[in-house]
C-alpha atoms as a PDB file:
ATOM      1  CA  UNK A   1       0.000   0.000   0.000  1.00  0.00           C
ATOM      2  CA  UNK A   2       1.923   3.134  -1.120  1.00  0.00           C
ATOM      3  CA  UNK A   3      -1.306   5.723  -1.148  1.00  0.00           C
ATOM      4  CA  UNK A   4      -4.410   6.333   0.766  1.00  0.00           C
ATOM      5  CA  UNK A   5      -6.372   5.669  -2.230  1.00  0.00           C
ATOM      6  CA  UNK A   6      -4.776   2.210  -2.578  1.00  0.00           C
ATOM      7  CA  UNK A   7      -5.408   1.577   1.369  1.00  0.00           C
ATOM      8  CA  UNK A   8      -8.766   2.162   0.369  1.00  0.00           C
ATOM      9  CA  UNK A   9      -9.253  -0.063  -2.860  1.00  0.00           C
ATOM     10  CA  UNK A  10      -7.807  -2.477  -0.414  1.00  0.00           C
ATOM     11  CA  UNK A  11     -10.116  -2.083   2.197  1.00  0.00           C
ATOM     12  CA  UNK A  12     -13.188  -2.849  -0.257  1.00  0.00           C
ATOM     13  CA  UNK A  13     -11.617  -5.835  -1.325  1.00  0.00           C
ATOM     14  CA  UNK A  14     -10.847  -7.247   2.140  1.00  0.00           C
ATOM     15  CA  UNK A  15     -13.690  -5.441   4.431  1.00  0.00           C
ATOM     16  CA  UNK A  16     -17.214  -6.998   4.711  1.00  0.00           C
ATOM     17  CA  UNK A  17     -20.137  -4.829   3.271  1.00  0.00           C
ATOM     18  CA  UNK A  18     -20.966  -3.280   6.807  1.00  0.00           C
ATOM     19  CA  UNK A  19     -17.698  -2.671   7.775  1.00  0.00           C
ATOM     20  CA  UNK A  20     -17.240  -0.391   3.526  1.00  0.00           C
ATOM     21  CA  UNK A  21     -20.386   1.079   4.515  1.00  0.00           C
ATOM     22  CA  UNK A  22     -18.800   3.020   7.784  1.00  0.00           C
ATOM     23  CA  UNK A  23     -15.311   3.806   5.549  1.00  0.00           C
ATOM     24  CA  UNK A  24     -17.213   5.845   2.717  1.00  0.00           C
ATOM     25  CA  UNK A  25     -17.053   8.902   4.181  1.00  0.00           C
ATOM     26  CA  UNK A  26     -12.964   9.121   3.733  1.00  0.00           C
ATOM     27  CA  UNK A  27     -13.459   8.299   0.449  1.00  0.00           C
ATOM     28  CA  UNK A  28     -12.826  11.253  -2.225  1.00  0.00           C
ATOM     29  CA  UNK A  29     -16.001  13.616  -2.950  1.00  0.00           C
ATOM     30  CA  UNK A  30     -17.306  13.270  -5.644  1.00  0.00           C
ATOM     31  CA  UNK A  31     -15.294  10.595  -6.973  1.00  0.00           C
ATOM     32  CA  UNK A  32     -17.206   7.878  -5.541  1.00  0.00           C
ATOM     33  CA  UNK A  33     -21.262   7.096  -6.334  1.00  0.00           C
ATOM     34  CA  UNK A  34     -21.722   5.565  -2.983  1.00  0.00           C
ATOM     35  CA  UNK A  35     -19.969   8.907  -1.269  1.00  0.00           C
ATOM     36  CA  UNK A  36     -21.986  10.862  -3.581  1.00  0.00           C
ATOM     37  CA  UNK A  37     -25.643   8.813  -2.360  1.00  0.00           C
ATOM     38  CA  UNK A  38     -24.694   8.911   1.468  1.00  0.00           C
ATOM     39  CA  UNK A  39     -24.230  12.607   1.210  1.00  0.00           C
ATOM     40  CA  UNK A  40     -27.504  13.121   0.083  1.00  0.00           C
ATOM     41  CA  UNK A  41     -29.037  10.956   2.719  1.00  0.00           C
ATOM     42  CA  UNK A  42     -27.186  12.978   5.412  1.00  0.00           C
ATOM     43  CA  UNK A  43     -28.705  16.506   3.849  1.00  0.00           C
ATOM     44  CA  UNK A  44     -32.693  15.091   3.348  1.00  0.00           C
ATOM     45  CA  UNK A  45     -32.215  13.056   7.119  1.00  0.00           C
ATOM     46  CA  UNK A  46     -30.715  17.013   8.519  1.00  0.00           C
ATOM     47  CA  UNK A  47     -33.252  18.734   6.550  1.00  0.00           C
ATOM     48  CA  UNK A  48     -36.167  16.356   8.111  1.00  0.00           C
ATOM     49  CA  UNK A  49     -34.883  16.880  11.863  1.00  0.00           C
ATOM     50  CA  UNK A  50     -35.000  20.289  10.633  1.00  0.00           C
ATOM     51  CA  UNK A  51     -38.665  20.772   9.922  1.00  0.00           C
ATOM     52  CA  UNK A  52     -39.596  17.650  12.701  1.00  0.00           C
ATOM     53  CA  UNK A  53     -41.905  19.446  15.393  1.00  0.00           C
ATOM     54  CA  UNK A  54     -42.404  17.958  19.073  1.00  0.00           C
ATOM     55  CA  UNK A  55     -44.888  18.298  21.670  1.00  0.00           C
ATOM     56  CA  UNK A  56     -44.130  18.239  25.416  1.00  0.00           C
ATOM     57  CA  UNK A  57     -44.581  14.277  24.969  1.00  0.00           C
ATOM     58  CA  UNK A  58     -41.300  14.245  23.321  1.00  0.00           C
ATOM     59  CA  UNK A  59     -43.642  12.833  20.442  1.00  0.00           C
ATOM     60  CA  UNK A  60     -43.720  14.463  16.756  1.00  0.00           C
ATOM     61  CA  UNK A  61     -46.127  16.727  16.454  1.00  0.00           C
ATOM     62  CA  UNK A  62     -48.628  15.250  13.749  1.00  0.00           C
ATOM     63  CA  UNK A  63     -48.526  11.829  16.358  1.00  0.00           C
ATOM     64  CA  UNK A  64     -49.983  14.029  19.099  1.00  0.00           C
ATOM     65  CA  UNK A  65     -53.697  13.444  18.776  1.00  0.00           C
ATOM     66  CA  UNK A  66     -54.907  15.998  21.069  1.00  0.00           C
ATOM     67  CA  UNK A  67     -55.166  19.347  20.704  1.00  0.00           C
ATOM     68  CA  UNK A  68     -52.912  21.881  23.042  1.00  0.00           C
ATOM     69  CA  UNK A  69     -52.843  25.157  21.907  1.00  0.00           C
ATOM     70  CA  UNK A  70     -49.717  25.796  24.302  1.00  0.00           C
ATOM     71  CA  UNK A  71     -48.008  23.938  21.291  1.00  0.00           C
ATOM     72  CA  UNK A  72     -49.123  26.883  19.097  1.00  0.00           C
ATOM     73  CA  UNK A  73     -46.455  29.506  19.703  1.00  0.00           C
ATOM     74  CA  UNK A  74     -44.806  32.847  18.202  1.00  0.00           C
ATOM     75  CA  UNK A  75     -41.988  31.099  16.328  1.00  0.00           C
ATOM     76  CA  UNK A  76     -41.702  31.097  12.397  1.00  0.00           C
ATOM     77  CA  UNK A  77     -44.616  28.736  11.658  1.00  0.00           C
ATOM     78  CA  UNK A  78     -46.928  30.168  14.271  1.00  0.00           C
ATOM     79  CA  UNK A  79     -49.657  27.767  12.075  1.00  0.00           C
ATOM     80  CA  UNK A  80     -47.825  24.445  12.949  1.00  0.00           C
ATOM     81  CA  UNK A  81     -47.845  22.431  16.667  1.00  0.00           C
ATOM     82  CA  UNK A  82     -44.605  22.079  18.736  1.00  0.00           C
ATOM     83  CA  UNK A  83     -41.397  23.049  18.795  1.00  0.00           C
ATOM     84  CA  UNK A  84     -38.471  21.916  16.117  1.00  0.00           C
ATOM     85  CA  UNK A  85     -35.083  21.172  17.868  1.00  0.00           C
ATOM     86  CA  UNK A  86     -33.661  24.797  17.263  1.00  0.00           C
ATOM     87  CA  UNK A  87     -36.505  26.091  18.631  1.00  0.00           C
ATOM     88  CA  UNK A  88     -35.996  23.880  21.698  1.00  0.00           C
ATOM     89  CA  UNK A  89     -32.211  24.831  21.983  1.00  0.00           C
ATOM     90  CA  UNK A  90     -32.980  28.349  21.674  1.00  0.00           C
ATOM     91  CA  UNK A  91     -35.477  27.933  24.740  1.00  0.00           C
ATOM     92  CA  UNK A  92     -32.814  25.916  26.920  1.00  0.00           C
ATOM     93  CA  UNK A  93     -30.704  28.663  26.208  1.00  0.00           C
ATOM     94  CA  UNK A  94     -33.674  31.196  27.919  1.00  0.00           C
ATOM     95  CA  UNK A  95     -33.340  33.341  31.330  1.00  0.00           C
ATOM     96  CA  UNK A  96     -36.544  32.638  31.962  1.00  0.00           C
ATOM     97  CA  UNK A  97     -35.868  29.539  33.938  1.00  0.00           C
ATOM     98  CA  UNK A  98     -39.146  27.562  33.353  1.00  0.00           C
ATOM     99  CA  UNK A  99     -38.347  27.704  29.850  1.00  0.00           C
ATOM    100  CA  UNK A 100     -35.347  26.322  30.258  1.00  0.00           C
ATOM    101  CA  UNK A 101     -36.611  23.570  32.526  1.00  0.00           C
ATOM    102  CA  UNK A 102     -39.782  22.996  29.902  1.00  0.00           C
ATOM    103  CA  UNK A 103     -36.954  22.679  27.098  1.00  0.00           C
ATOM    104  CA  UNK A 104     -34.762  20.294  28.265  1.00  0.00           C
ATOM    105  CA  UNK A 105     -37.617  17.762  29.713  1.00  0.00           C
ATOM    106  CA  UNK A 106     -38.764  17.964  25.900  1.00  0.00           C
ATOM    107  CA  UNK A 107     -35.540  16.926  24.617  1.00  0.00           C
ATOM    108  CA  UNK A 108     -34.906  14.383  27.543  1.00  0.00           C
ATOM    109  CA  UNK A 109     -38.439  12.738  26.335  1.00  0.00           C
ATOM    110  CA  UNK A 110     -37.361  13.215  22.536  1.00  0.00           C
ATOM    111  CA  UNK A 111     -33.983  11.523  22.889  1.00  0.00           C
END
């Protein structure tokens, strides 16, 4: 093996499937379909936590079935239940200390 790129055609011929699957993100971007697919699956899984709202449950949103219009709030989408996990780190983050407290019991229950 002279070259990382010749450590790594070695690795796919020697490695199982599971154990390629965790090396793909030192391959070269770009260069490499697989790096190329798992990139994209990172962005759309980021960009659903993104949007993902939770009620004091720790539950999505859209799961709750009750109604609780303390889950209606002043943030960006004041039309949409719950609290996205900015908006949660934003409130831990608060002076007001029963914001802080309601905050981190959501993410306790989330995680």
């Amino acid at each position: 093996v002279q070259s990382e790129s010749d450590l790594f055609r070695k690795s796919r011929e020697v490695l199982p499937e599971w154990e390629r699957e965790k090396l793909v993100w030192t391959g070269e971007m770009g260069k490499d379909d697989e790096t190329k697919h798992t990139h994209e699956e990172d962005k759309r899984w980021r960009a659903s936590w993104q949007t993902t709202r939770f009620g004091f449950d720790g539950k999505k949103a859209d799961e709750t079935d009750e109604y609780c219009s303390e889950l209606y709030h002043h943030g960006n989408d004041q039309d949409q239940p719950g609290y996205t996990l900015e908006e949660l780190l934003t409130l831990s983050r608060s002076s007001v200390s029963a914001q802080r407290i309601a905050a981190f019991k959501i993410l306790d229950r989330v995680l």
